[in-house]
N, C-alpha and C. Protein backbone atom coordinates (compact mmCIF):
# COMPACT_ATOMS: atom_id res chain seq x y z
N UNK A 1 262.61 9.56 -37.57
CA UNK A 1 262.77 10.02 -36.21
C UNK A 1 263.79 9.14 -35.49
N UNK A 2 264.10 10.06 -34.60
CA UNK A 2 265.45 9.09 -33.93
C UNK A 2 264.78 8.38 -32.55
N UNK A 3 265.66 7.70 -31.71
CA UNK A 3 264.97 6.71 -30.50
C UNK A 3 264.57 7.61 -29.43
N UNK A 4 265.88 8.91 -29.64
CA UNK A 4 265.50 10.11 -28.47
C UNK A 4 264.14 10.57 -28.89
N UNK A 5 264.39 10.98 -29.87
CA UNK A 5 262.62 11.74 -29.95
C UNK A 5 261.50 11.09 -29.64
N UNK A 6 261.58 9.57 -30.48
CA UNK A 6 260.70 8.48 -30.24
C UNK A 6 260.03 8.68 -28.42
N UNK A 7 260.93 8.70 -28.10
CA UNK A 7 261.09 8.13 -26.22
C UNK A 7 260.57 9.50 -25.66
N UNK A 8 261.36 10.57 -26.11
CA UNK A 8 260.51 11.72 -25.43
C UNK A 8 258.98 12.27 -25.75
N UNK A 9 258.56 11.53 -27.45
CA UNK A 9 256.79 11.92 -27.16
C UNK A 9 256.16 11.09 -26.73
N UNK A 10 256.89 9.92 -26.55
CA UNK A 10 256.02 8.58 -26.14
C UNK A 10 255.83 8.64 -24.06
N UNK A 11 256.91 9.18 -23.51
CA UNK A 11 257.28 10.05 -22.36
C UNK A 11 255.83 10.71 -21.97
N UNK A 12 256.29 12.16 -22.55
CA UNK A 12 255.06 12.98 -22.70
C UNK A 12 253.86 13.03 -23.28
N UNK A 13 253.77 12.04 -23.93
CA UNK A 13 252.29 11.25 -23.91
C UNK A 13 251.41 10.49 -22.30
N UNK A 14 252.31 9.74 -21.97
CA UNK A 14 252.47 9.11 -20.76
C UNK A 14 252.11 10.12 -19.63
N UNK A 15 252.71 10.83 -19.76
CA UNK A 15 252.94 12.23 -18.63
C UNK A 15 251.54 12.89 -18.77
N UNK A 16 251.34 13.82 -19.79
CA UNK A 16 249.90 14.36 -20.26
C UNK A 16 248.71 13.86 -19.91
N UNK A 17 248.25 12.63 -19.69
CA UNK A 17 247.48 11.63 -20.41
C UNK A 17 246.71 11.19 -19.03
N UNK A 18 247.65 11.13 -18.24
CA UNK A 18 248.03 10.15 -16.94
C UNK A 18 246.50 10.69 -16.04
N UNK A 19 245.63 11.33 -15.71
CA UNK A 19 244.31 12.11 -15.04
C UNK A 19 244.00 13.10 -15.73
N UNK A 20 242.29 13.19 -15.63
CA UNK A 20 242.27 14.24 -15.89
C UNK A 20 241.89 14.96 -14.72
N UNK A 21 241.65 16.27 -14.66
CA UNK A 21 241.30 17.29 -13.37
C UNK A 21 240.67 18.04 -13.90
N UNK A 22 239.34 18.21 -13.38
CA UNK A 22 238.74 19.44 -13.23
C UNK A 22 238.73 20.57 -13.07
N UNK A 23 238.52 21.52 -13.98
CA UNK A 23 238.84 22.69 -13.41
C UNK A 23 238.18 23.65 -12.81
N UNK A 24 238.85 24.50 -11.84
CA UNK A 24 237.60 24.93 -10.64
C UNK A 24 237.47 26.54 -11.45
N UNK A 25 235.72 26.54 -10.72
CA UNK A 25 235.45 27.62 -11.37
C UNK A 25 235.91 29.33 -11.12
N UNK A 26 235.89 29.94 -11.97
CA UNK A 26 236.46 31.36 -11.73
C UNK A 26 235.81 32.04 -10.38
N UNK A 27 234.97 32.42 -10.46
CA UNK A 27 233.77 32.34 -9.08
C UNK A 27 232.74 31.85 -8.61
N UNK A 28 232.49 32.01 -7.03
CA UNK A 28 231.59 30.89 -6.59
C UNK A 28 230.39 31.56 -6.55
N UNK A 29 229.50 30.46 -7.08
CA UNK A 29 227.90 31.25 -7.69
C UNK A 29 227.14 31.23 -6.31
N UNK A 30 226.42 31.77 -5.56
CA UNK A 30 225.69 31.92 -4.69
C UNK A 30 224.16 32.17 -5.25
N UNK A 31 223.45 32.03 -4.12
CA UNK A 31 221.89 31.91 -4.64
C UNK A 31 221.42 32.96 -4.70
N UNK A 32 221.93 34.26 -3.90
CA UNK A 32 221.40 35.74 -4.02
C UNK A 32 222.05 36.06 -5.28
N UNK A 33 222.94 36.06 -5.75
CA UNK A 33 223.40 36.56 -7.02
C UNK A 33 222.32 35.66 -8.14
N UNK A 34 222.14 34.43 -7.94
CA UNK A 34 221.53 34.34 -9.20
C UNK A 34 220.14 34.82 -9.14
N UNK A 35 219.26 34.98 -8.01
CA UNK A 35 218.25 35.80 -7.73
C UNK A 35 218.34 37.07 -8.31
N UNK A 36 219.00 37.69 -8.14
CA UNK A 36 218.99 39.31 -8.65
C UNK A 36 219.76 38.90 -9.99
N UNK A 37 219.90 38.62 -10.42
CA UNK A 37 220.79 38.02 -12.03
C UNK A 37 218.41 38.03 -12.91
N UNK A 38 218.54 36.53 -12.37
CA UNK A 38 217.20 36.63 -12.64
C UNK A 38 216.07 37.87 -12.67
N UNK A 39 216.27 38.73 -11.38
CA UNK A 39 215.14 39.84 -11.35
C UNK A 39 215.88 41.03 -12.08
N UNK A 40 216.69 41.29 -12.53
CA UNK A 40 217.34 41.97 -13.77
C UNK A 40 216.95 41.77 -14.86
N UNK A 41 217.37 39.96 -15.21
CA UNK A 41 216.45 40.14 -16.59
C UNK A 41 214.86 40.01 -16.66
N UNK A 42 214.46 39.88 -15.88
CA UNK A 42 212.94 39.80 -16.14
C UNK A 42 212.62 41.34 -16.22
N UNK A 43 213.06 42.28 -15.56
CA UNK A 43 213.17 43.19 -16.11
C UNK A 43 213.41 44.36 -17.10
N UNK A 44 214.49 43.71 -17.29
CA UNK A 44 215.31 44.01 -18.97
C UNK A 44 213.86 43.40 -20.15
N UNK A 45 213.42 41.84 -19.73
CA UNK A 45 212.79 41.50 -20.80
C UNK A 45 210.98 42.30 -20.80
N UNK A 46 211.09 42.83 -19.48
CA UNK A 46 209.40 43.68 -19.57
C UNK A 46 209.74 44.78 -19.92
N UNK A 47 210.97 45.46 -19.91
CA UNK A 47 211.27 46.62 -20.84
C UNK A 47 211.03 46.60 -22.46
N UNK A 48 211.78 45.35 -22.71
CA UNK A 48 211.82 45.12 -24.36
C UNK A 48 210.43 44.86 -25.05
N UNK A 49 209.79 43.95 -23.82
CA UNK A 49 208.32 43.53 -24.24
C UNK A 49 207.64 45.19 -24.52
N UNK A 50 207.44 46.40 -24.02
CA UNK A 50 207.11 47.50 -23.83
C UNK A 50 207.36 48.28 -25.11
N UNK A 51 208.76 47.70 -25.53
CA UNK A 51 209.34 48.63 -26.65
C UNK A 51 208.44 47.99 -27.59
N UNK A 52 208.83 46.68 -27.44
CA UNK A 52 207.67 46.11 -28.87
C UNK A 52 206.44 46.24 -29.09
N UNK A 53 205.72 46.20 -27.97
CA UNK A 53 204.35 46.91 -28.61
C UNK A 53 204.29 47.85 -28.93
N UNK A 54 205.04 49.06 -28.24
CA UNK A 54 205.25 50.75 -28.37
C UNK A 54 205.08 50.63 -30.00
N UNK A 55 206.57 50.03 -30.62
CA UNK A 55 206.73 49.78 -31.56
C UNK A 55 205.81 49.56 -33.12
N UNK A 56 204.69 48.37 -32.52
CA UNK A 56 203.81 47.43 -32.98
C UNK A 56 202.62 48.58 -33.17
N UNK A 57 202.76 49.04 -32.08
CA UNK A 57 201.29 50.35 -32.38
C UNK A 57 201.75 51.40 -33.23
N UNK A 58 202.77 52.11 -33.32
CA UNK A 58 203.71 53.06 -33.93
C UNK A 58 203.12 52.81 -35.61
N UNK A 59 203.55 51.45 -35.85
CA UNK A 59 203.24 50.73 -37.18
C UNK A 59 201.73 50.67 -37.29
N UNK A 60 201.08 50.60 -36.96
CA UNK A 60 199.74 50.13 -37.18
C UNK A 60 199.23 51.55 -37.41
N UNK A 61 199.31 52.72 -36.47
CA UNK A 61 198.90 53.78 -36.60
C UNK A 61 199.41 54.63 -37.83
N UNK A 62 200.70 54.39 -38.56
CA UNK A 62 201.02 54.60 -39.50
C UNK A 62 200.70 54.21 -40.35
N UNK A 63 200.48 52.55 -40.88
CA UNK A 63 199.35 51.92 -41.29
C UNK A 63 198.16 52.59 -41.99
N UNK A 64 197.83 52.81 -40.71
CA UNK A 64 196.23 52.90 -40.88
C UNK A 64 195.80 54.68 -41.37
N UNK A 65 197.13 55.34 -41.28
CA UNK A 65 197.17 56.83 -41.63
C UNK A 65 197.19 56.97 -43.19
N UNK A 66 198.34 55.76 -43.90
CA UNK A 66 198.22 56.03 -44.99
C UNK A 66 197.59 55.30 -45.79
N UNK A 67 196.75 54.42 -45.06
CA UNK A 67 195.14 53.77 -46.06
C UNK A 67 194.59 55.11 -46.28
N UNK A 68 194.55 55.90 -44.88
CA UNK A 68 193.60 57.02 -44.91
C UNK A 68 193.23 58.13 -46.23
N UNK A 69 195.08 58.01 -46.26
CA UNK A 69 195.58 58.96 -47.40
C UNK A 69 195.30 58.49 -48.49
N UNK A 70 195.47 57.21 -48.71
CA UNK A 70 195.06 56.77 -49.72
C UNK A 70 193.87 56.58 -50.54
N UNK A 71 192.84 56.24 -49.88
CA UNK A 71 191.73 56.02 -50.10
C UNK A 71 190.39 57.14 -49.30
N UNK A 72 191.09 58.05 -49.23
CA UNK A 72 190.45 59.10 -48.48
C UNK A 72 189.31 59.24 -47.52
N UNK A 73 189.71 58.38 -46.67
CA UNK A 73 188.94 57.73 -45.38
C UNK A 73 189.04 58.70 -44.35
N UNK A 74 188.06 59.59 -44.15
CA UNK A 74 187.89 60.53 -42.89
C UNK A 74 187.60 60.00 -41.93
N UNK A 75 188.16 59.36 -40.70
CA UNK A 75 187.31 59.08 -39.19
C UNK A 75 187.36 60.18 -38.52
């Protein structure tokens, strides 16, 4: 490498280096937004909770249909 190059990364090292800064955020979070952020998902998650038992019983009743079949269990 030559003295120019030398001098110009040693430069822009110097330059780069020199603070750092924070960077500001994209938008400013307010407390009603994260309120309704929150009562969204608690919602979203008592939906899913709903699906999964839906789900959970779906299976069990199927389950318990083809013991029926199987072992020829009349209730």
């Amino acid at each position: 490498m030559t003295l120019k190059n030398c001098l110009l990364l040693f430069s822009l090292f110097l330059i780069s280096c020199s603070e750092q800064q924070a960077r500001k955020p994209i938008t400013v979070s307010n407390s009603s937004s994260l309120i309704s952020t929150s009562t969204i998902l608690k919602k979203i998650n008592s939906i899913e909770e709903l699906k999964i038992i839906n789900y959970i019983k779906k299976i069990l009743f199927m389950t318990i249909f083809v013991l029926q079949m199987v072992f020829g269990i009349v209730t």
